[in-house]
Protein backbone atom coordinates (compact mmCIF):
# COMPACT_ATOMS: atom_id res chain seq x y z
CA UNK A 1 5.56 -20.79 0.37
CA UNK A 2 4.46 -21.04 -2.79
CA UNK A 3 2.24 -17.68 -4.35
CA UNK A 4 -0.84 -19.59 -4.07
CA UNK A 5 -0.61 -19.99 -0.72
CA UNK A 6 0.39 -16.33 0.04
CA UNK A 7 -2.47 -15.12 -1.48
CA UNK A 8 -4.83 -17.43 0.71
CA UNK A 9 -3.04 -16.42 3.83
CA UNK A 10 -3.21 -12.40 3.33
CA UNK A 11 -6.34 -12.02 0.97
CA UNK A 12 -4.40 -10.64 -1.65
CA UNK A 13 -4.57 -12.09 -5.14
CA UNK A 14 -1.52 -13.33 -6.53
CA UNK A 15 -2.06 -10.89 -9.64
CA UNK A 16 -1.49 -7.85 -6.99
CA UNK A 17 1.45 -9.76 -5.35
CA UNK A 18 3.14 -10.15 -8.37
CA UNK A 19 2.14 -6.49 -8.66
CA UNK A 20 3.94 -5.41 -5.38
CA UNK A 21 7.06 -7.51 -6.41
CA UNK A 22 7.55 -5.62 -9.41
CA UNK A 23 7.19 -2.19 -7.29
CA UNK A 24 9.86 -3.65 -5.15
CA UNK A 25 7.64 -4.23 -2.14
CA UNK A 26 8.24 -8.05 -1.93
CA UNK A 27 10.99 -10.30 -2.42
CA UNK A 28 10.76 -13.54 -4.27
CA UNK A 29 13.41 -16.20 -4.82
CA UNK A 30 12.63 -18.36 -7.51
CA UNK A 31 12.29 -22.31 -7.04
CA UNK A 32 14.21 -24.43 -9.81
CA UNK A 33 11.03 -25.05 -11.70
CA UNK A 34 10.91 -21.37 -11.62
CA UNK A 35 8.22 -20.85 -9.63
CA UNK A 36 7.87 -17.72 -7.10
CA UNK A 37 8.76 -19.14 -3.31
CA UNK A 38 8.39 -16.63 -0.48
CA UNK A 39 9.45 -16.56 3.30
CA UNK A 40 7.39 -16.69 6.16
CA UNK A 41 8.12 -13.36 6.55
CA UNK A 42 6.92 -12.05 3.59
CA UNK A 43 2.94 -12.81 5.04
CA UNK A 44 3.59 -9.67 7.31
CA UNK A 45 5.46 -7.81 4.29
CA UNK A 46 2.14 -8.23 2.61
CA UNK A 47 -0.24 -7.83 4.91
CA UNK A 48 1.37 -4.19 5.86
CA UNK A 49 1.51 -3.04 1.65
CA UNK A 50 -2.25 -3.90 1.48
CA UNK A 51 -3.08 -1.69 4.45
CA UNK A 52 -1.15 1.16 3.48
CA UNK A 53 -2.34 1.12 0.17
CA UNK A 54 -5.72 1.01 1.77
CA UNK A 55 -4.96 4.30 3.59
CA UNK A 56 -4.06 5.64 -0.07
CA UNK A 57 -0.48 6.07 0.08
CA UNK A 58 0.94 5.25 -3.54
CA UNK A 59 3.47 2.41 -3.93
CA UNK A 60 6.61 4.97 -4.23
CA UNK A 61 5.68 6.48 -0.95
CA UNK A 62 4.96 2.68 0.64
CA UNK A 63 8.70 1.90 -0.55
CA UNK A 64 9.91 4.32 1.03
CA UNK A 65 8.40 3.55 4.48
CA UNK A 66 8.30 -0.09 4.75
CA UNK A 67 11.63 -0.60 5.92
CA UNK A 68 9.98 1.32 9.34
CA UNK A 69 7.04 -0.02 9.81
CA UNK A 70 6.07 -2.91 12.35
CA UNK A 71 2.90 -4.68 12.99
CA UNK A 72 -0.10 -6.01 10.39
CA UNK A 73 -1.58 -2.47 10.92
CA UNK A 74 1.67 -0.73 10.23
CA UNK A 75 3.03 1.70 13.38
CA UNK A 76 6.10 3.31 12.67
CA UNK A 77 9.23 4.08 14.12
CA UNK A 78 10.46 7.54 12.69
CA UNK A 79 13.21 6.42 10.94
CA UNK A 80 15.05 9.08 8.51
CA UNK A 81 11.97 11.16 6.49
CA UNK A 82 9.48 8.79 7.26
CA UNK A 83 7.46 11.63 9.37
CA UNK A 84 8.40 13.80 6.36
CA UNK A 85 7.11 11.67 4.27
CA UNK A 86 3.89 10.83 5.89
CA UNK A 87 3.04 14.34 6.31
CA UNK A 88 3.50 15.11 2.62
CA UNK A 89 1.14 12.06 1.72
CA UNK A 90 -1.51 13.70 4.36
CA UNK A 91 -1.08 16.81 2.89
CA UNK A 92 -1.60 15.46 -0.95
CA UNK A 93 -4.64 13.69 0.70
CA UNK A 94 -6.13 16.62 1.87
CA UNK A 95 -5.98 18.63 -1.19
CA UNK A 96 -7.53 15.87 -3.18
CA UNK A 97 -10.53 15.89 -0.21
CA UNK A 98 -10.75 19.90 -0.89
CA UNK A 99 -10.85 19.04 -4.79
CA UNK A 100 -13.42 16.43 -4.14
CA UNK A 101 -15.61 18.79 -1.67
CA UNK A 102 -15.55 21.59 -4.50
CA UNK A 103 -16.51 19.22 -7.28
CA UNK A 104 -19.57 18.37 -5.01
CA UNK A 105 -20.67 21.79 -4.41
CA UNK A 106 -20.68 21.94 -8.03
CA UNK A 107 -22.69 19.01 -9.00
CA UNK A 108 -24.87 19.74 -6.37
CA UNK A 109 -25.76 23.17 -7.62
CA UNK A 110 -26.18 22.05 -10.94
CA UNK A 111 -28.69 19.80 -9.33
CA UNK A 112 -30.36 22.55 -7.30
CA UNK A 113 -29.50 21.19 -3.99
CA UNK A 114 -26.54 23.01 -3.61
């Protein structure tokens, strides 16, 4: 299928799937006319780098996971470091939440409400 069409089928625009195939998270072949043509397969491929972007893993850490992860909203089977790496990307998340929570109490009290 052609890029349009990808990007109708998973919601993502075909900026950001160009995006994901320069991060290495998609494969295209190229058609003779040059254009981007992508297998069936590549709808799930998609689907599962939009979700785990939405649960803020970066693309480096989504590289490195995708080859064990099944289903639209991505379970995974603990291949090699993938429950290392998943706990490291918790981790990083929950510092940034503890940054985040101390920057509020901050502009709060500058506000008074604090």
């Amino acid at each position: 299928m052609l890029i349009g069409e990808l990007s109708r089928r998973t919601g993502v625009s075909p900026r950001l799937l160009r995006y994901y195939e320069e991060q290495g998270l998609l494969e295209a072949r190229r058609a003779p006319n040059g254009y981007r043509y992508y297998d069936d397969d590549t709808l799930l491929t998609a689907r599962q780098v939009r979700a785990l972007l939405e649960a803020g893993l970066t693309t480096e850490v989504i590289r490195a996971v995708l080859p064990c992860a099944r289903g639209e909203q991505p379970k995974f089977e603990m291949c090699v470091d993938v429950q290392a790496i998943l706990s490291q990307a918790l981790e990083a998340t929950d510092e940034r939440i503890d940054d985040l929570q101390r920057s509020r109490s901050t502009l709060a009290g500058y506000l008074g409400q604090g």
